[in-house]
PDB file of N, CA and C in Angstrom:
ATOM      1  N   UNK A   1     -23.740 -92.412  32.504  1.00  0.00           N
ATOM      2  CA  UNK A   1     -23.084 -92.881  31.305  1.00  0.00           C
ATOM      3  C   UNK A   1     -22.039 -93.923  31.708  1.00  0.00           C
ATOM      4  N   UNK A   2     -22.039 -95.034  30.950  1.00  0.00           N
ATOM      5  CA  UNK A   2     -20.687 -95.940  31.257  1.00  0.00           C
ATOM      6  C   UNK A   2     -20.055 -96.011  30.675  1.00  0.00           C
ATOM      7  N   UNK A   3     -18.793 -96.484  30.990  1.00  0.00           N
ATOM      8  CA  UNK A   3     -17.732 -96.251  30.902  1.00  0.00           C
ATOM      9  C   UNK A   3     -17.321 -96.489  29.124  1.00  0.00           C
ATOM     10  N   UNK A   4     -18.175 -97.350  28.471  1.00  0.00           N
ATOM     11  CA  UNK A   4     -18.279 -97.887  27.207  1.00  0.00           C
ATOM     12  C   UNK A   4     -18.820 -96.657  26.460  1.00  0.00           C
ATOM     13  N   UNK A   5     -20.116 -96.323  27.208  1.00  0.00           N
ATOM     14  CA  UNK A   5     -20.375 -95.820  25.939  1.00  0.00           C
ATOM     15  C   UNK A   5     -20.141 -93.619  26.414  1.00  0.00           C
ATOM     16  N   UNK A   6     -18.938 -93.780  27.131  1.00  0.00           N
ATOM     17  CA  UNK A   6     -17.921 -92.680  26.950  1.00  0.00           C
ATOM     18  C   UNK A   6     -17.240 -92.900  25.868  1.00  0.00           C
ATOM     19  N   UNK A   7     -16.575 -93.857  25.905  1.00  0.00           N
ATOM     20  CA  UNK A   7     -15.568 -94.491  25.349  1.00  0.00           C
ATOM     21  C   UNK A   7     -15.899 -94.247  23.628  1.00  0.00           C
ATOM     22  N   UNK A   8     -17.416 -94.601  23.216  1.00  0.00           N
ATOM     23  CA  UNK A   8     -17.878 -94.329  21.948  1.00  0.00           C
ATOM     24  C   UNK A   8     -18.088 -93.043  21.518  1.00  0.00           C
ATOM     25  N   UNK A   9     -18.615 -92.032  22.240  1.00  0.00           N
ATOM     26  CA  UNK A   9     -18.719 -91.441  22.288  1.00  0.00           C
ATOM     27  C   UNK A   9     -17.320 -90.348  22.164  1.00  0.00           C
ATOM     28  N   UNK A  10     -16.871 -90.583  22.542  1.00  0.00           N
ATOM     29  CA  UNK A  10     -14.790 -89.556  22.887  1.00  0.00           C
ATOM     30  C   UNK A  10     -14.916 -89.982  21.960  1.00  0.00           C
ATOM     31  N   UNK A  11     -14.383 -91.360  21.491  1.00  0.00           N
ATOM     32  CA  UNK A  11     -14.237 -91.811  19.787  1.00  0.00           C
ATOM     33  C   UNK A  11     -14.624 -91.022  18.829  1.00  0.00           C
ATOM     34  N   UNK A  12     -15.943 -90.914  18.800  1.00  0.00           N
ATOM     35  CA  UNK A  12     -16.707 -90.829  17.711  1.00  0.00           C
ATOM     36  C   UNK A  12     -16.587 -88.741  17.707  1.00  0.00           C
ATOM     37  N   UNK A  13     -16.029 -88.191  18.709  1.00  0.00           N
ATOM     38  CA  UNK A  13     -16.408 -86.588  18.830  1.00  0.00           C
ATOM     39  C   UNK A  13     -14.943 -86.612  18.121  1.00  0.00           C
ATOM     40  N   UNK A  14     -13.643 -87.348  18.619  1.00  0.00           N
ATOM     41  CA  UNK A  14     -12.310 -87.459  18.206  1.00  0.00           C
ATOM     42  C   UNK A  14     -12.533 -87.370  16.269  1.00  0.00           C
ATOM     43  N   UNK A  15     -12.989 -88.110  15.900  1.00  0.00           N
ATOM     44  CA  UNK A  15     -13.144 -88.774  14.643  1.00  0.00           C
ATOM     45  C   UNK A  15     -14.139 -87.772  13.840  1.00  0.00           C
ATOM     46  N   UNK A  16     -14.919 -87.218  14.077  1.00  0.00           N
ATOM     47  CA  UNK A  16     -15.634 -85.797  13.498  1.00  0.00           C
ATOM     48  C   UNK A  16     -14.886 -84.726  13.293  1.00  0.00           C
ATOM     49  N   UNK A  17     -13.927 -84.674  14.728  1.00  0.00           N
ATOM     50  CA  UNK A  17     -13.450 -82.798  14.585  1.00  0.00           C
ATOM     51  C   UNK A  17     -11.899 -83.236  13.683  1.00  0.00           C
ATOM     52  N   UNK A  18     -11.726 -84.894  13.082  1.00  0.00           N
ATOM     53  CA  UNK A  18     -10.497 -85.103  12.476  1.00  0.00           C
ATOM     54  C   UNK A  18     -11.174 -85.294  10.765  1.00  0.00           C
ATOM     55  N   UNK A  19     -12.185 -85.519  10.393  1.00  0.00           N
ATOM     56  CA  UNK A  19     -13.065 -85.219   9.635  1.00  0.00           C
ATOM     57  C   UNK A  19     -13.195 -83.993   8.691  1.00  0.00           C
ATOM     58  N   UNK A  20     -13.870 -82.781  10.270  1.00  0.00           N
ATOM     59  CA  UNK A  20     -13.825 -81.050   9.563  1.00  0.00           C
ATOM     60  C   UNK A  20     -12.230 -80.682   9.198  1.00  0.00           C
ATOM     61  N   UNK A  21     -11.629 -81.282  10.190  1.00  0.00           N
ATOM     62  CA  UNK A  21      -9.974 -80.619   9.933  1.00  0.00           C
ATOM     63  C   UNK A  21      -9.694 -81.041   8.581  1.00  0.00           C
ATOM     64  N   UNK A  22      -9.917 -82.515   7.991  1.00  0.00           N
ATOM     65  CA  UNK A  22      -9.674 -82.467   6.470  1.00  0.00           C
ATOM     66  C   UNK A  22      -9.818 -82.219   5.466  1.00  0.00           C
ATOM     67  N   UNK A  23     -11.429 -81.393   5.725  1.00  0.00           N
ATOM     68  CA  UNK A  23     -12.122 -81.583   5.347  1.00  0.00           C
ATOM     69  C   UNK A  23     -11.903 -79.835   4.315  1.00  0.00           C
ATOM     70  N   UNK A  24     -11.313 -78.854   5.510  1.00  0.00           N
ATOM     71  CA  UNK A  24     -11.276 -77.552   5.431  1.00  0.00           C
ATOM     72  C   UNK A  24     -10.065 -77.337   4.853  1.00  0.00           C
ATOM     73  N   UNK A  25     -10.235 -76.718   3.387  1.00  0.00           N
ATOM     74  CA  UNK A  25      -8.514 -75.943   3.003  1.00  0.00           C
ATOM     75  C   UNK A  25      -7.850 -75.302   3.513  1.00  0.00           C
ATOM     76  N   UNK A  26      -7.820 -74.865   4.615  1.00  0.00           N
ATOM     77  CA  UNK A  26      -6.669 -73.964   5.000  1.00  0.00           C
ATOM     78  C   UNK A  26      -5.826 -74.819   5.772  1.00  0.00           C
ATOM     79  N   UNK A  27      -6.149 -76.262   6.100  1.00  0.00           N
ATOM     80  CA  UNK A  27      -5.608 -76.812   7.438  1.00  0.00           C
ATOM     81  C   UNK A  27      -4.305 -77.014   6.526  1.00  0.00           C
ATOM     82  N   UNK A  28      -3.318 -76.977   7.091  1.00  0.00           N
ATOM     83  CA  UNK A  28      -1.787 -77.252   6.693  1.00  0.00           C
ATOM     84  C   UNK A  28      -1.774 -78.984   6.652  1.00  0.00           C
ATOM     85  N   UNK A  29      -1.242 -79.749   5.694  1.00  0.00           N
ATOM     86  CA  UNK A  29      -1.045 -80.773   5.660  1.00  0.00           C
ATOM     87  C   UNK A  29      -0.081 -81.816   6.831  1.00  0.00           C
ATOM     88  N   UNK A  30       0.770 -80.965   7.141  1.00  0.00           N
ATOM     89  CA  UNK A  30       2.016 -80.817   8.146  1.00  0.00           C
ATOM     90  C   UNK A  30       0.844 -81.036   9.414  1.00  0.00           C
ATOM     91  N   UNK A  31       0.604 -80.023   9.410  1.00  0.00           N
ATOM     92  CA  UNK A  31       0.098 -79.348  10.601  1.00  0.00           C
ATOM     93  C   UNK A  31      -1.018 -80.578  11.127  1.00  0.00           C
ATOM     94  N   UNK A  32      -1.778 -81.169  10.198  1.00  0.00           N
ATOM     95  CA  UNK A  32      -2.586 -81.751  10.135  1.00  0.00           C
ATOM     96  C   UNK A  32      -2.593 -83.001  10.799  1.00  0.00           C
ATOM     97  N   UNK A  33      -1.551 -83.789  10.609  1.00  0.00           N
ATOM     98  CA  UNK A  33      -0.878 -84.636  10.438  1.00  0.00           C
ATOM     99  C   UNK A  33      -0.450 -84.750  12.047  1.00  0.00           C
ATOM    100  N   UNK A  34       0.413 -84.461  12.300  1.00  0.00           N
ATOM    101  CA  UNK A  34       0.760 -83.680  13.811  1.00  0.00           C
ATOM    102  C   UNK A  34      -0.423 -83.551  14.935  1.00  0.00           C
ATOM    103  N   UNK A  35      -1.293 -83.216  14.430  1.00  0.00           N
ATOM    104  CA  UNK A  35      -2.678 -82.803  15.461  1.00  0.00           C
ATOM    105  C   UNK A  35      -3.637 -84.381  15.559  1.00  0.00           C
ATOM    106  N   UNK A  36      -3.183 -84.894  13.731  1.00  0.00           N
ATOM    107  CA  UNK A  36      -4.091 -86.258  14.169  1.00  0.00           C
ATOM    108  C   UNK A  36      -3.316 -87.233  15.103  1.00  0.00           C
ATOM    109  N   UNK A  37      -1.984 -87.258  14.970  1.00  0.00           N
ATOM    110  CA  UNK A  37      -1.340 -88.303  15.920  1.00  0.00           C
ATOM    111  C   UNK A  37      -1.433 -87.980  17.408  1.00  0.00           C
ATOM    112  N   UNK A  38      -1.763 -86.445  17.902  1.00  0.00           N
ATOM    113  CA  UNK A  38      -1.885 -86.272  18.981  1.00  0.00           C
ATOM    114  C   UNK A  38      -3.277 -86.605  19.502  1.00  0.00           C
ATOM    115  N   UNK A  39      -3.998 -86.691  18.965  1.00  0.00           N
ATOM    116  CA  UNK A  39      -6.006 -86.756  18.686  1.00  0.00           C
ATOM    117  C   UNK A  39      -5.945 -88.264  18.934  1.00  0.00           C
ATOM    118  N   UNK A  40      -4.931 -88.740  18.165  1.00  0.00           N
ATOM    119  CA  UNK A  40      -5.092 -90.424  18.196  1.00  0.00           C
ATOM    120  C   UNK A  40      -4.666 -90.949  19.608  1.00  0.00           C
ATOM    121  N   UNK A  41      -3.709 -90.256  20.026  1.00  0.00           N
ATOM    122  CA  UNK A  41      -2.786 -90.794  21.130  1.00  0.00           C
ATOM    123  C   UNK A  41      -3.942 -90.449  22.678  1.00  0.00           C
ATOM    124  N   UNK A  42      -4.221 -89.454  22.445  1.00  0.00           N
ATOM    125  CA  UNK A  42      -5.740 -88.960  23.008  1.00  0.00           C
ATOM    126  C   UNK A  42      -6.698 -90.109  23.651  1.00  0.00           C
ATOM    127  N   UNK A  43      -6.900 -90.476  22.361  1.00  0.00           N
ATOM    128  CA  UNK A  43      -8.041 -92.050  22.474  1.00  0.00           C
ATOM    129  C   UNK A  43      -8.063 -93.075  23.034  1.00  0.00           C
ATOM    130  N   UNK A  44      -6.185 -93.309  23.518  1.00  0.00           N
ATOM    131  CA  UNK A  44      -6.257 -94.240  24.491  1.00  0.00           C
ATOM    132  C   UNK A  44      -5.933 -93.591  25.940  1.00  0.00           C
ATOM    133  N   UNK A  45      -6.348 -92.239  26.055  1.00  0.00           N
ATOM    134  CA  UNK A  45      -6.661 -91.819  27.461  1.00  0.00           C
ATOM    135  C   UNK A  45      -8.325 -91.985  28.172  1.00  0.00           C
ATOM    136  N   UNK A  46      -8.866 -92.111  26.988  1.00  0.00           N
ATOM    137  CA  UNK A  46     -10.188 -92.319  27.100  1.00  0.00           C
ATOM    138  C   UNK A  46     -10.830 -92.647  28.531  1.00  0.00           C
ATOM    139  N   UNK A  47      -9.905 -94.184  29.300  1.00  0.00           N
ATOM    140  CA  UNK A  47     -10.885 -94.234  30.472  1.00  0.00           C
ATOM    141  C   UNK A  47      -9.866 -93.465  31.488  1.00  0.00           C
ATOM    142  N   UNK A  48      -8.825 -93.301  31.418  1.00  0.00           N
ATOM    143  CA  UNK A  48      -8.179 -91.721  32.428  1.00  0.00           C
ATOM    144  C   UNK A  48      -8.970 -91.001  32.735  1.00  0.00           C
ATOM    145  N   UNK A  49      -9.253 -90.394  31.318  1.00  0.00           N
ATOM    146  CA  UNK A  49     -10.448 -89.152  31.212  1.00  0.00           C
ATOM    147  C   UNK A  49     -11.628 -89.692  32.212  1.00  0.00           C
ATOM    148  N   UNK A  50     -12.113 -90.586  31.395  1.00  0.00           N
ATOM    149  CA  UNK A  50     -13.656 -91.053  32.303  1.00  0.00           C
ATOM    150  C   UNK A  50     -13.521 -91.121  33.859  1.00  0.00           C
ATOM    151  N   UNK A  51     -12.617 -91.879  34.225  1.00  0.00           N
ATOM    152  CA  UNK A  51     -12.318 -92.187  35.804  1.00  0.00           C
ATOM    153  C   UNK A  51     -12.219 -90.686  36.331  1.00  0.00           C
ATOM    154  N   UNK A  52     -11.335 -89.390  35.863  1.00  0.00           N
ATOM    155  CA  UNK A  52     -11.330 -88.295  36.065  1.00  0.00           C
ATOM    156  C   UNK A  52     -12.707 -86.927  36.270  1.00  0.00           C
ATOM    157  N   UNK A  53     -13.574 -87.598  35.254  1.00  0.00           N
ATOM    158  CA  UNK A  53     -14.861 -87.140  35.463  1.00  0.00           C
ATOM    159  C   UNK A  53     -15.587 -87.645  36.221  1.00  0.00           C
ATOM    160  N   UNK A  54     -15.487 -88.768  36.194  1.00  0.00           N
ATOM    161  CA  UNK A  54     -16.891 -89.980  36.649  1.00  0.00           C
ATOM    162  C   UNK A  54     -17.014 -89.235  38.537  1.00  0.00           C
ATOM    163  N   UNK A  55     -16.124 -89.230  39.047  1.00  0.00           N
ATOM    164  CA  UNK A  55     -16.542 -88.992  40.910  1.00  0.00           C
ATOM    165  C   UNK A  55     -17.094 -87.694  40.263  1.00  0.00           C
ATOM    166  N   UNK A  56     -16.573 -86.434  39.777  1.00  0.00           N
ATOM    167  CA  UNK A  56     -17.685 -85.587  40.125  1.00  0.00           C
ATOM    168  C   UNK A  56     -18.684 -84.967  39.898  1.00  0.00           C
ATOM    169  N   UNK A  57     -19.692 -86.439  38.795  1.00  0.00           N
ATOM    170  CA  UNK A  57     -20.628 -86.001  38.348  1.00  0.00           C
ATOM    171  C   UNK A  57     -21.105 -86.910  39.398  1.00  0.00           C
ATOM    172  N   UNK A  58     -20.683 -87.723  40.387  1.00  0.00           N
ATOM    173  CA  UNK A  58     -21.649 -88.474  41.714  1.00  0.00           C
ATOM    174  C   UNK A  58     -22.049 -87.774  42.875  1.00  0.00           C
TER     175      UNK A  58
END
């Protein structure tokens, strides 16, 4: 997998589970809110993450 289409991929799994969270009444609005800015801030760890995986799937 490269590094791109990690990158779409994290995105796109980020952006689903922020989706169900709105999606579901019980989620606290507060609460909600809070979890997406951390989810967001997340997204630009993206190639951290990748570089972090990438050696030991070689």
């Amino acid at each position: 997998m490269t590094k791109e289409e990690f990158d779409d991929k994290y995105t796109q799994a980020i952006e689903t589970f922020l989706v169900a969270m709105a999606e579901h009444p019980e989620v606290d609005p507060k609460k909600f809110y809070s979890m997406t800015c951390i989810l967001e801030n997340l997204r630009f760890f993206s190639p951290v993450i990748y570089g972090a995986i990438q050696p030991a799937e070689e």
